[in-house]
N, C-alpha and C. Protein backbone atom coordinates (compact mmCIF):
# COMPACT_ATOMS: atom_id res chain seq x y z
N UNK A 1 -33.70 40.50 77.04
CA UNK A 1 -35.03 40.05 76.67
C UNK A 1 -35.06 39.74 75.19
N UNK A 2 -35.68 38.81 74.70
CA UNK A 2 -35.80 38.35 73.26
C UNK A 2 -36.58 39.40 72.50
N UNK A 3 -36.40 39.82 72.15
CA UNK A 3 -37.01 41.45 70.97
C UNK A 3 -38.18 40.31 70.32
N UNK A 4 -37.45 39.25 69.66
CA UNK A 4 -37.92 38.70 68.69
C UNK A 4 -39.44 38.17 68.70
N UNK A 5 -39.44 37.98 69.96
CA UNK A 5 -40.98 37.75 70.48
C UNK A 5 -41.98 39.15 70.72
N UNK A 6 -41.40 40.29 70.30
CA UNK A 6 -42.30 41.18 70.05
C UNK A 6 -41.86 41.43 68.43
N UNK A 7 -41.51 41.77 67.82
CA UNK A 7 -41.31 41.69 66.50
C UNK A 7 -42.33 40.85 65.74
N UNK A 8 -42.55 40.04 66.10
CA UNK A 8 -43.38 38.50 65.55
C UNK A 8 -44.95 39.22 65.91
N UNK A 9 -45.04 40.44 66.89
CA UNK A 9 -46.00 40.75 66.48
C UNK A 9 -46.42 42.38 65.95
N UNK A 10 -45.55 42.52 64.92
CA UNK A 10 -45.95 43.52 64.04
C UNK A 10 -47.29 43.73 63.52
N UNK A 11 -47.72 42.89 62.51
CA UNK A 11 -49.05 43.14 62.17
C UNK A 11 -50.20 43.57 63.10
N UNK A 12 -49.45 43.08 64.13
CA UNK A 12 -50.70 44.39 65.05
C UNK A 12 -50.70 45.26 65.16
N UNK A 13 -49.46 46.25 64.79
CA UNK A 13 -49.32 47.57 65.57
C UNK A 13 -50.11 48.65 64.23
N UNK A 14 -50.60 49.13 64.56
CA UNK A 14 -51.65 50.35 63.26
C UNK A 14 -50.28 50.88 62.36
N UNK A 15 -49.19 51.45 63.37
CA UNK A 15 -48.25 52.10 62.52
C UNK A 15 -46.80 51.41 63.01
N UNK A 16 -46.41 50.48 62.14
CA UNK A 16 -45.02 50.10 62.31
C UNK A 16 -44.13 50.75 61.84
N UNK A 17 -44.11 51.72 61.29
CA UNK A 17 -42.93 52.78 60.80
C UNK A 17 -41.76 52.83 61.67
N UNK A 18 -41.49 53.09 62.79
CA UNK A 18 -40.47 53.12 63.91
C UNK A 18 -40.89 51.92 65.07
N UNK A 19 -41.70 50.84 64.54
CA UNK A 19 -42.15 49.71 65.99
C UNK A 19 -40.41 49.14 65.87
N UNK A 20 -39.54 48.90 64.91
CA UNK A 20 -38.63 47.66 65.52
C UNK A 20 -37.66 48.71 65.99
N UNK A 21 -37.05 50.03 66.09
CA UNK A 21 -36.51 50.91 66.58
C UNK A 21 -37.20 50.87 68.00
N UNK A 22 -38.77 51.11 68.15
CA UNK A 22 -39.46 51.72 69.19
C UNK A 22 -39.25 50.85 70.32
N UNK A 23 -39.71 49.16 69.96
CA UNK A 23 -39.34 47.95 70.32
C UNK A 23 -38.22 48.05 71.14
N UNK A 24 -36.70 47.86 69.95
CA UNK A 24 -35.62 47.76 71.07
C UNK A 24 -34.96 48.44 71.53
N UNK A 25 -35.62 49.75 71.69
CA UNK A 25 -35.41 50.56 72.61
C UNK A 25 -36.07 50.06 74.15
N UNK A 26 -37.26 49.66 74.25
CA UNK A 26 -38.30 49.87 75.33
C UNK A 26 -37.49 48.47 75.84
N UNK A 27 -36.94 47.19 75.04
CA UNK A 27 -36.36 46.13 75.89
C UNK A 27 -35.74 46.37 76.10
N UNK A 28 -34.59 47.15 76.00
CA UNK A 28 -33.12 47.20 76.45
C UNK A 28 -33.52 48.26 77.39
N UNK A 29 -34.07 48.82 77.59
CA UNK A 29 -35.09 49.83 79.32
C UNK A 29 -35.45 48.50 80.42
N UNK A 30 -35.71 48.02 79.80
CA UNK A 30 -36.26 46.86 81.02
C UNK A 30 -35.51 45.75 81.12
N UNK A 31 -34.76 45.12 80.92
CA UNK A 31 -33.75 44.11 80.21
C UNK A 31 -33.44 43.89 81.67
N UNK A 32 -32.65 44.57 82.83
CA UNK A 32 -32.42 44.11 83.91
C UNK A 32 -33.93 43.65 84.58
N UNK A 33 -34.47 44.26 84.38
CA UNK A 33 -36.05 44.08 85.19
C UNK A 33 -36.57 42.67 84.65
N UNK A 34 -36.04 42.07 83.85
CA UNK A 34 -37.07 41.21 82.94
C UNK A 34 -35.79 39.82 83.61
N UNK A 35 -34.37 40.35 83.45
CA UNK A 35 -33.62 39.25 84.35
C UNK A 35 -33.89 39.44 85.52
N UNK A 36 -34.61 39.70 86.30
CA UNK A 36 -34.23 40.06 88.16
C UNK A 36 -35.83 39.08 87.85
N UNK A 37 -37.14 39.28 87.21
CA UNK A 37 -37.45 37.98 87.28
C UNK A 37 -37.58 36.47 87.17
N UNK A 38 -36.83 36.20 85.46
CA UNK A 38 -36.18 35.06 85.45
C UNK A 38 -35.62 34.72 86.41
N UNK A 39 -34.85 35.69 87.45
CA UNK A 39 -33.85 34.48 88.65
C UNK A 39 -35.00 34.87 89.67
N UNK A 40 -35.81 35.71 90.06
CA UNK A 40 -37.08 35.52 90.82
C UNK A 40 -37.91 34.32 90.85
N UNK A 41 -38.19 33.99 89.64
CA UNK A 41 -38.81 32.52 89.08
C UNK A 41 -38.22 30.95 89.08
N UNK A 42 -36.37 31.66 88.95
CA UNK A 42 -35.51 30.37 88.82
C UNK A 42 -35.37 29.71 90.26
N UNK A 43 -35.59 30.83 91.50
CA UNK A 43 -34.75 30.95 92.55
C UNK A 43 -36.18 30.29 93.63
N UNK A 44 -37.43 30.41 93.06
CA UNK A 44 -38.57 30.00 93.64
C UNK A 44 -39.84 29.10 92.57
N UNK A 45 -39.24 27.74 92.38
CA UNK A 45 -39.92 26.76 91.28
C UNK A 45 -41.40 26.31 92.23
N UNK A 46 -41.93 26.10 91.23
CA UNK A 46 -43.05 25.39 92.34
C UNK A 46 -43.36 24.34 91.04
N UNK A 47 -43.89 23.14 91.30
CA UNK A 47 -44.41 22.08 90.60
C UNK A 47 -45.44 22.26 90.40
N UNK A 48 -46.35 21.77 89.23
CA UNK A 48 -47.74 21.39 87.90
C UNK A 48 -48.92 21.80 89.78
N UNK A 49 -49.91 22.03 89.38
CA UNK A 49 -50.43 22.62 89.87
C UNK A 49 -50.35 22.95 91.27
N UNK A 50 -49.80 23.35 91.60
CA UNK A 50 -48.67 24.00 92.76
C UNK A 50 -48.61 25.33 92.44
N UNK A 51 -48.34 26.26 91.54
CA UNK A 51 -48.00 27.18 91.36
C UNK A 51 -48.62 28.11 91.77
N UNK A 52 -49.06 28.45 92.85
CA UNK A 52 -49.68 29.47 93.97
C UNK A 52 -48.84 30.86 93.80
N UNK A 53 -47.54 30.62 94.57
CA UNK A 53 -47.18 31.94 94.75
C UNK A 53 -46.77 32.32 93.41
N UNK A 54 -46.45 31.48 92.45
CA UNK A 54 -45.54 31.91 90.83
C UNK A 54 -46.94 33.05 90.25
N UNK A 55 -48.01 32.55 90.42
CA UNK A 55 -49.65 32.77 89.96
C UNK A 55 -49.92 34.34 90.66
N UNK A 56 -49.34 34.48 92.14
CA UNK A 56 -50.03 36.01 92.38
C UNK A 56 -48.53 36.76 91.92
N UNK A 57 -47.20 36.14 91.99
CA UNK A 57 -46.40 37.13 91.40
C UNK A 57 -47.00 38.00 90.35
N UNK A 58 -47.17 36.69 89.39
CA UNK A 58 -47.62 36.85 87.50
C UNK A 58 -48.87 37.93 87.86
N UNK A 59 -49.71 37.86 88.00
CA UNK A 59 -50.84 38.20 88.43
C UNK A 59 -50.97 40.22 88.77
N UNK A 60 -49.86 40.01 90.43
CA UNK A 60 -49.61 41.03 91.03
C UNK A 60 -49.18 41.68 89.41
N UNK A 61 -47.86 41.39 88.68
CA UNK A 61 -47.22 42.24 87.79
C UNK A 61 -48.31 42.88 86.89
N UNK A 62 -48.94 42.06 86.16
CA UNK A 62 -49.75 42.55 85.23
C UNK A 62 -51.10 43.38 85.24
N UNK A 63 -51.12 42.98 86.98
CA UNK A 63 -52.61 44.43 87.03
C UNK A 63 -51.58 45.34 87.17
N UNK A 64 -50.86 45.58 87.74
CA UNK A 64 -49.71 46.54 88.12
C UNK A 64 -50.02 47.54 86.58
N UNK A 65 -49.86 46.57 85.13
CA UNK A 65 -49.75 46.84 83.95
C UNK A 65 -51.46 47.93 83.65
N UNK A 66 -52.14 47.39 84.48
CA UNK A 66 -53.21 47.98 84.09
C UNK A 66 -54.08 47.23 83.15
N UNK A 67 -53.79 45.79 83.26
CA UNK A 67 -54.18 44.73 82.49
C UNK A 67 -55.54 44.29 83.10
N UNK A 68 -56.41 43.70 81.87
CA UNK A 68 -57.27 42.86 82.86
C UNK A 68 -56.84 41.36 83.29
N UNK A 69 -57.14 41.10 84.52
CA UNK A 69 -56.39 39.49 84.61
C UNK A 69 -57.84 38.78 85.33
N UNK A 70 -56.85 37.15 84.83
CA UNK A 70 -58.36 36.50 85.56
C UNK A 70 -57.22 35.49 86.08
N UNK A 71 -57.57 35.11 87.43
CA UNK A 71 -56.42 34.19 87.84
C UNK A 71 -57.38 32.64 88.17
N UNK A 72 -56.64 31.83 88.63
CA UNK A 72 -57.10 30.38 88.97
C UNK A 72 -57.84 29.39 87.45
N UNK A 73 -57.09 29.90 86.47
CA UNK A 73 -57.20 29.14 85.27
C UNK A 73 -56.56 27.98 85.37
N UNK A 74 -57.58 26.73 84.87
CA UNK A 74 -56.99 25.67 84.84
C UNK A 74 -56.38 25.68 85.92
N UNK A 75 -56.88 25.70 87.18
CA UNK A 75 -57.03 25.13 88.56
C UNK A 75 -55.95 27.11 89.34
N UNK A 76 -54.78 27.00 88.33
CA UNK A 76 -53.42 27.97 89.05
C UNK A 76 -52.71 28.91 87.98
N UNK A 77 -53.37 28.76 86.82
CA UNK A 77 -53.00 30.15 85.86
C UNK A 77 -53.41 31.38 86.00
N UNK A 78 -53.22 32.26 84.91
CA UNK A 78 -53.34 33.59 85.12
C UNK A 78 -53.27 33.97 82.94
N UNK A 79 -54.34 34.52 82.87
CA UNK A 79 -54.17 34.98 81.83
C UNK A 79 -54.69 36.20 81.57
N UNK A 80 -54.24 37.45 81.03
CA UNK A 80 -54.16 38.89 81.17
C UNK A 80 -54.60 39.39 79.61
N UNK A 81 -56.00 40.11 79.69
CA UNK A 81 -56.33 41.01 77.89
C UNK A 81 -55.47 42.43 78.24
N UNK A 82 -54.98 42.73 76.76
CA UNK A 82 -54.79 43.48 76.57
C UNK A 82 -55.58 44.26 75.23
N UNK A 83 -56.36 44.97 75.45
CA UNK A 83 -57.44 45.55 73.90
C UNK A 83 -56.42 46.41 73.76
N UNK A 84 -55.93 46.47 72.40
CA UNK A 84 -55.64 47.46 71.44
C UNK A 84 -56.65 48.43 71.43
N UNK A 85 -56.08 49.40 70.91
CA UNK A 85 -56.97 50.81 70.56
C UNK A 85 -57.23 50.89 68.95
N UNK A 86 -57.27 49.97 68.64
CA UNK A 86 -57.87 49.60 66.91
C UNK A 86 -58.03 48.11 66.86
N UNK A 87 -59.62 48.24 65.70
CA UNK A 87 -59.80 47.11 65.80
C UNK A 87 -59.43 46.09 65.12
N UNK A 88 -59.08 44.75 65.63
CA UNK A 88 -58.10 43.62 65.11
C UNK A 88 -58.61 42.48 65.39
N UNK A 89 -57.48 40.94 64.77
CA UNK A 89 -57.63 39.91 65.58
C UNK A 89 -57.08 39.95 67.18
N UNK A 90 -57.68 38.59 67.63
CA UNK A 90 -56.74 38.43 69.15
C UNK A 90 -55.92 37.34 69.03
N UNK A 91 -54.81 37.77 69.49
CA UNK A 91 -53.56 36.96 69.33
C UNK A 91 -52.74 36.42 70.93
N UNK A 92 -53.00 35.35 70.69
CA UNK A 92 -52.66 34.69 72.14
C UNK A 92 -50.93 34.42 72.66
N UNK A 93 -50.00 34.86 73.10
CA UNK A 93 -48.91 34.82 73.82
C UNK A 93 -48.68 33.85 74.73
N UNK A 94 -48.27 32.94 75.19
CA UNK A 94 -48.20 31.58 76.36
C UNK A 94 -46.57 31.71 76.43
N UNK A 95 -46.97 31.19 77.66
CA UNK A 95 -45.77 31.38 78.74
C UNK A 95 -45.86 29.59 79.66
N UNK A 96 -45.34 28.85 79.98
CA UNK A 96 -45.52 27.28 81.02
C UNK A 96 -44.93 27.87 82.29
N UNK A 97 -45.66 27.75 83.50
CA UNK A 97 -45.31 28.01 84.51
C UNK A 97 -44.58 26.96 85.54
N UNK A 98 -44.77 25.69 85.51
CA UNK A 98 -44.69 24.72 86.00
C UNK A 98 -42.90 24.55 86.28
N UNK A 99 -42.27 23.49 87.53
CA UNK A 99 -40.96 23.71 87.08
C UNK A 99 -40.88 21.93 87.42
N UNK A 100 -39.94 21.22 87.21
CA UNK A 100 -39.81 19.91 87.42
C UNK A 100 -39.48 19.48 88.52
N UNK A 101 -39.55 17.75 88.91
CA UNK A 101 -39.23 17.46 90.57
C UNK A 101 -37.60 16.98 90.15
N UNK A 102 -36.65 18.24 89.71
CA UNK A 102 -35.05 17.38 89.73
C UNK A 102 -34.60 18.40 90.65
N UNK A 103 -33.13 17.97 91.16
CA UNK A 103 -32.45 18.89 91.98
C UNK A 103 -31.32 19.91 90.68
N UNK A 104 -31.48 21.19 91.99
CA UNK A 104 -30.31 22.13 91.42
C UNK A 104 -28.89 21.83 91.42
N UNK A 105 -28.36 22.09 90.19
CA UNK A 105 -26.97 21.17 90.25
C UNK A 105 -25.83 22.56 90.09
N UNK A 106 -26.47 23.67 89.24
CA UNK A 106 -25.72 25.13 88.96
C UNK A 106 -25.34 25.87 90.46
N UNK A 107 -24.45 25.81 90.12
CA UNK A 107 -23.94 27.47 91.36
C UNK A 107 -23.89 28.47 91.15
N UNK A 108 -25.33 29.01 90.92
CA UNK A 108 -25.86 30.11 90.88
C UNK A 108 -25.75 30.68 92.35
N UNK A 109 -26.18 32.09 92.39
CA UNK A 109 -26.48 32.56 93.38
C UNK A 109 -28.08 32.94 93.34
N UNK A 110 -28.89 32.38 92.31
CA UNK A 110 -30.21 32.35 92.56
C UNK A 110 -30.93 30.61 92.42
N UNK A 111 -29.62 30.22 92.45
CA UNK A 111 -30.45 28.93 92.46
C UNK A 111 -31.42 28.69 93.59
N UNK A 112 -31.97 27.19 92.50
CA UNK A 112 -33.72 26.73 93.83
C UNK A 112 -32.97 25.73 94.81
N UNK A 113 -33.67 26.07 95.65
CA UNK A 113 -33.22 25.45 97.06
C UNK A 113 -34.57 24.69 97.49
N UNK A 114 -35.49 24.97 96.58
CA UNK A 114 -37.21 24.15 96.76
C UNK A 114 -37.21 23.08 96.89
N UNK A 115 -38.29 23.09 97.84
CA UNK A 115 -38.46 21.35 97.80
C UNK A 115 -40.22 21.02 97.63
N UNK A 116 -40.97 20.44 96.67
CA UNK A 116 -42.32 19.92 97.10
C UNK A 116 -42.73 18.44 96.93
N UNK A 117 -43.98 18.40 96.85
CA UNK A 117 -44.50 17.24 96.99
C UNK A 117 -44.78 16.10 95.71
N UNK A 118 -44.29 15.48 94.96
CA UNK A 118 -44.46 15.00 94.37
C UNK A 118 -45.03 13.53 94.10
N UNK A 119 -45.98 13.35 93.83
CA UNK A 119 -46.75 11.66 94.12
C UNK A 119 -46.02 11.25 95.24
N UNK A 120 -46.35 11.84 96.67
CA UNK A 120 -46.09 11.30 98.20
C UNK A 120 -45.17 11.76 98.39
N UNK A 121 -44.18 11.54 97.80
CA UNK A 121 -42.70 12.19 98.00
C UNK A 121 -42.48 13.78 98.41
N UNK A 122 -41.51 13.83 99.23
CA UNK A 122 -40.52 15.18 98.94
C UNK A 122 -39.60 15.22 98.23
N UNK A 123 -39.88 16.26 96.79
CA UNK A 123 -38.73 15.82 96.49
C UNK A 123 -38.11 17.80 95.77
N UNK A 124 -36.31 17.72 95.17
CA UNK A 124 -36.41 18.76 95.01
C UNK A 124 -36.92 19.63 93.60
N UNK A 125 -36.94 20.75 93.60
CA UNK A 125 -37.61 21.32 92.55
C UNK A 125 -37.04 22.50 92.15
N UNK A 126 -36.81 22.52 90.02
CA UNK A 126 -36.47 23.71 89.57
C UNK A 126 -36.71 23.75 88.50
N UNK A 127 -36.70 24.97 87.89
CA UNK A 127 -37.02 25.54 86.61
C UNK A 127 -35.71 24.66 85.51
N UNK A 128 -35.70 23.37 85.13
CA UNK A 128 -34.90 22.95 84.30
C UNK A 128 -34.63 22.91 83.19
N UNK A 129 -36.23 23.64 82.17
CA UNK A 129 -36.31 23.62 80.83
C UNK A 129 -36.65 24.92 80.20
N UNK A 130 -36.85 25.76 81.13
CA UNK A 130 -37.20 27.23 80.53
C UNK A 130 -38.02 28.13 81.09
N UNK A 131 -38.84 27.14 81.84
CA UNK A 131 -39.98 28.18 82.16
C UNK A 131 -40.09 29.36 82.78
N UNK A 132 -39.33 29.70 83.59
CA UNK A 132 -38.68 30.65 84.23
C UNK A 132 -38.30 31.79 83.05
N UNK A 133 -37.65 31.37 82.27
CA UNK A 133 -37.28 32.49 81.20
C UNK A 133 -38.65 32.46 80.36
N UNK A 134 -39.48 31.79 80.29
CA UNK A 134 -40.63 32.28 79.34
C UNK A 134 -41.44 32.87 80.47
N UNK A 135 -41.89 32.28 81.28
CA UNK A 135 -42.41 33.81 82.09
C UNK A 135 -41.94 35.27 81.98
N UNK A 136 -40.67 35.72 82.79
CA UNK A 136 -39.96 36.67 82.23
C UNK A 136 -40.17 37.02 81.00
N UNK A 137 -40.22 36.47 79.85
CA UNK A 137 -40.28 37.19 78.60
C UNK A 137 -41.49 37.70 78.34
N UNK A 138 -42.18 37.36 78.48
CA UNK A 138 -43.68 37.04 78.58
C UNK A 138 -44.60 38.33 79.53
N UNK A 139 -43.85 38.59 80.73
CA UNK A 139 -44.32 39.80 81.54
C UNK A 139 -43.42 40.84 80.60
N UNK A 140 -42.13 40.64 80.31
CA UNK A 140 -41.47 42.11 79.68
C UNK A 140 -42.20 42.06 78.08
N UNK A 141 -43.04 41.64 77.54
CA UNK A 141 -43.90 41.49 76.55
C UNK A 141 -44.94 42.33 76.89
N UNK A 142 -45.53 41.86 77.74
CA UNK A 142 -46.60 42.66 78.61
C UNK A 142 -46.46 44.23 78.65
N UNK A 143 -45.57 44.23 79.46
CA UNK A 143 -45.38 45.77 79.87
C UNK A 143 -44.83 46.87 78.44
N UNK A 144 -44.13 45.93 77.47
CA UNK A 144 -43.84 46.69 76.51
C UNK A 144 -44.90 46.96 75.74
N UNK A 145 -45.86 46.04 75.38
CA UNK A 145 -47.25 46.39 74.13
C UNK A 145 -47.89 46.95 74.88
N UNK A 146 -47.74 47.11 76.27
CA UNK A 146 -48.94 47.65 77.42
C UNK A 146 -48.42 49.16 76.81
N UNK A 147 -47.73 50.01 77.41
CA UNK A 147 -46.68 51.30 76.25
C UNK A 147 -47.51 51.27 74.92
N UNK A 148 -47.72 50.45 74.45
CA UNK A 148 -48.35 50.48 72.77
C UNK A 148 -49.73 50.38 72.66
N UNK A 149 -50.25 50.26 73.48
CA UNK A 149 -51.68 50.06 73.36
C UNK A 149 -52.48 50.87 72.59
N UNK A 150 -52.52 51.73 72.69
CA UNK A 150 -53.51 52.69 71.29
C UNK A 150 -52.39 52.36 70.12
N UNK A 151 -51.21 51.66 69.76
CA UNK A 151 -51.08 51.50 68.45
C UNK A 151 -51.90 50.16 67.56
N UNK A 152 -52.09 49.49 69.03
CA UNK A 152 -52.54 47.67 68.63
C UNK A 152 -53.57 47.58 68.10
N UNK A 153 -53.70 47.04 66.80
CA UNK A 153 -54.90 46.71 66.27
C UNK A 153 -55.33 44.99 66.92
N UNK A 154 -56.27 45.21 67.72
CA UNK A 154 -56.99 43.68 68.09
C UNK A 154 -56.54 43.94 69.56
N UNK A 155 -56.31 42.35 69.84
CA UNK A 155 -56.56 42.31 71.47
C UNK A 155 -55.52 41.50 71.67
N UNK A 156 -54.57 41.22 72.84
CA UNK A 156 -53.56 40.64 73.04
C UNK A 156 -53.83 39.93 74.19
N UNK A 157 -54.05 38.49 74.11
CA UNK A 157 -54.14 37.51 75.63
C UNK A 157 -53.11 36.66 75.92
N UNK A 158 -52.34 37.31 77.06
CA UNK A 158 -51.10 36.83 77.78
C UNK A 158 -51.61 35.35 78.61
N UNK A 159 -51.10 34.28 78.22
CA UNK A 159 -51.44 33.08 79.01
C UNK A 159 -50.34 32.87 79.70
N UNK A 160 -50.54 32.41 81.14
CA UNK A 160 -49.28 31.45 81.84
C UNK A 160 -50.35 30.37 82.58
N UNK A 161 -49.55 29.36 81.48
CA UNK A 161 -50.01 28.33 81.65
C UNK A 161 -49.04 27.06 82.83
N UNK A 162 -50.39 26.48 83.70
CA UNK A 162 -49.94 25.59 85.28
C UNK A 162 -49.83 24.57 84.49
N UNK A 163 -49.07 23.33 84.93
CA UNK A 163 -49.00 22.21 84.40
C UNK A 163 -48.67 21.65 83.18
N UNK A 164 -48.14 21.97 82.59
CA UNK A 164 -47.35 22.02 81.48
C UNK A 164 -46.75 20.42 81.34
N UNK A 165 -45.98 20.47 82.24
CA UNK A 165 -44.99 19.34 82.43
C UNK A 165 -45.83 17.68 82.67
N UNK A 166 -46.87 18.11 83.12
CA UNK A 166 -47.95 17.16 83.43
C UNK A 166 -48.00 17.32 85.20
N UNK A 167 -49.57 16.90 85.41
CA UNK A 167 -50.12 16.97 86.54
C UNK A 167 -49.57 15.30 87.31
N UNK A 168 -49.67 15.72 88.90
CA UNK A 168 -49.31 14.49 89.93
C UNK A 168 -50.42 13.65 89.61
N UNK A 169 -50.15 11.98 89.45
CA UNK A 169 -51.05 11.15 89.57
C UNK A 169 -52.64 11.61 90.47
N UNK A 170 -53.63 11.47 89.56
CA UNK A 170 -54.54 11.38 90.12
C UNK A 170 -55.36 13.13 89.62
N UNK A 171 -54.51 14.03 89.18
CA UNK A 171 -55.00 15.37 89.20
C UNK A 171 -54.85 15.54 87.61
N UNK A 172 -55.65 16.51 87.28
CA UNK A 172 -55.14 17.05 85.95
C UNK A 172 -53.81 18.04 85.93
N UNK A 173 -53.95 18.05 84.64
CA UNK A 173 -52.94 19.67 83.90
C UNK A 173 -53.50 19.84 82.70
């Protein structure tokens, strides 16, 4: 998991004295958990507002967290508060959920085998530019400041954002 994307948010924590110790400790605890969803995400793409099941995964994880969530943003997002236990700014986190209409070319053993609908077409579909790993980072973000919460000064809003890539003729993103 990228540390670095919790690091970047120091100024929130009331007492950073031991946060970048505390930090990569708590990722390297979850580090398999945070890959088993990247290839969860890699292994099941869904296209720009499509993202149904990607939306109650995200969703399912973060009440799990004890988060508040609000889902069906911007038609198929999910974005999750987290209040600190001191008071602060709110600092927004984004994640693109969306995955593209190309085929899987890697021989993975989690590769996408998806197929959806694209302006009429069937066509195939996968996570080709990241998104998959920014989700993943993004929930193991979650669950780690979730652990920190009475240190956070302010409020932390986790976005995963649908459509990214752009919406099918005729629809938004």
């Amino acid at each position: 998991m990228n540390k670095y994307l919790l690091l970047c948010l120091l100024p929130l924590v009331a007492s950073a004295q031991n946060y970048v110790a505390r930090v990569s400790q708590m990722a390297d605890q979850i580090d398999q958990k945070v890959i088993g969803y990247r290839r969860h995400f890699h292994q099941n793409p869904e296209l720009s507002n499509r993202e149904v099941e990607t939306a109650k995964f995200v969703a399912d994880k973060l009440k799990a967290l004890g988060l508040e969530v609000q889902t069906g943003v911007a038609k198929t997002g999910v974005v999750a508060l987290l209040k600190g236990g001191k008071p602060g700014p709110c600092v927004a986190l984004r994640a693109d959920m969306d995955a593209l209409p190309v085929p899987e070319r890697a021989p993975l053993p989690f590769a996408s085998k998806a197929k959806g609908e694209y302006n009429g077409q069937e066509v195939p579909v996968m996570h080709a530019c990241g998104h998959d790993t920014h989700m993943a980072m993004l929930l193991g973000a979650a669950e780690i400041l979730t652990t920190m919460r009475k240190d956070i000064k302010g409020t932390v809003k986790f976005i995963f954002q649908p459509a990214e890539e752009g919406a099918p003729r005729g629809e938004e993103g």
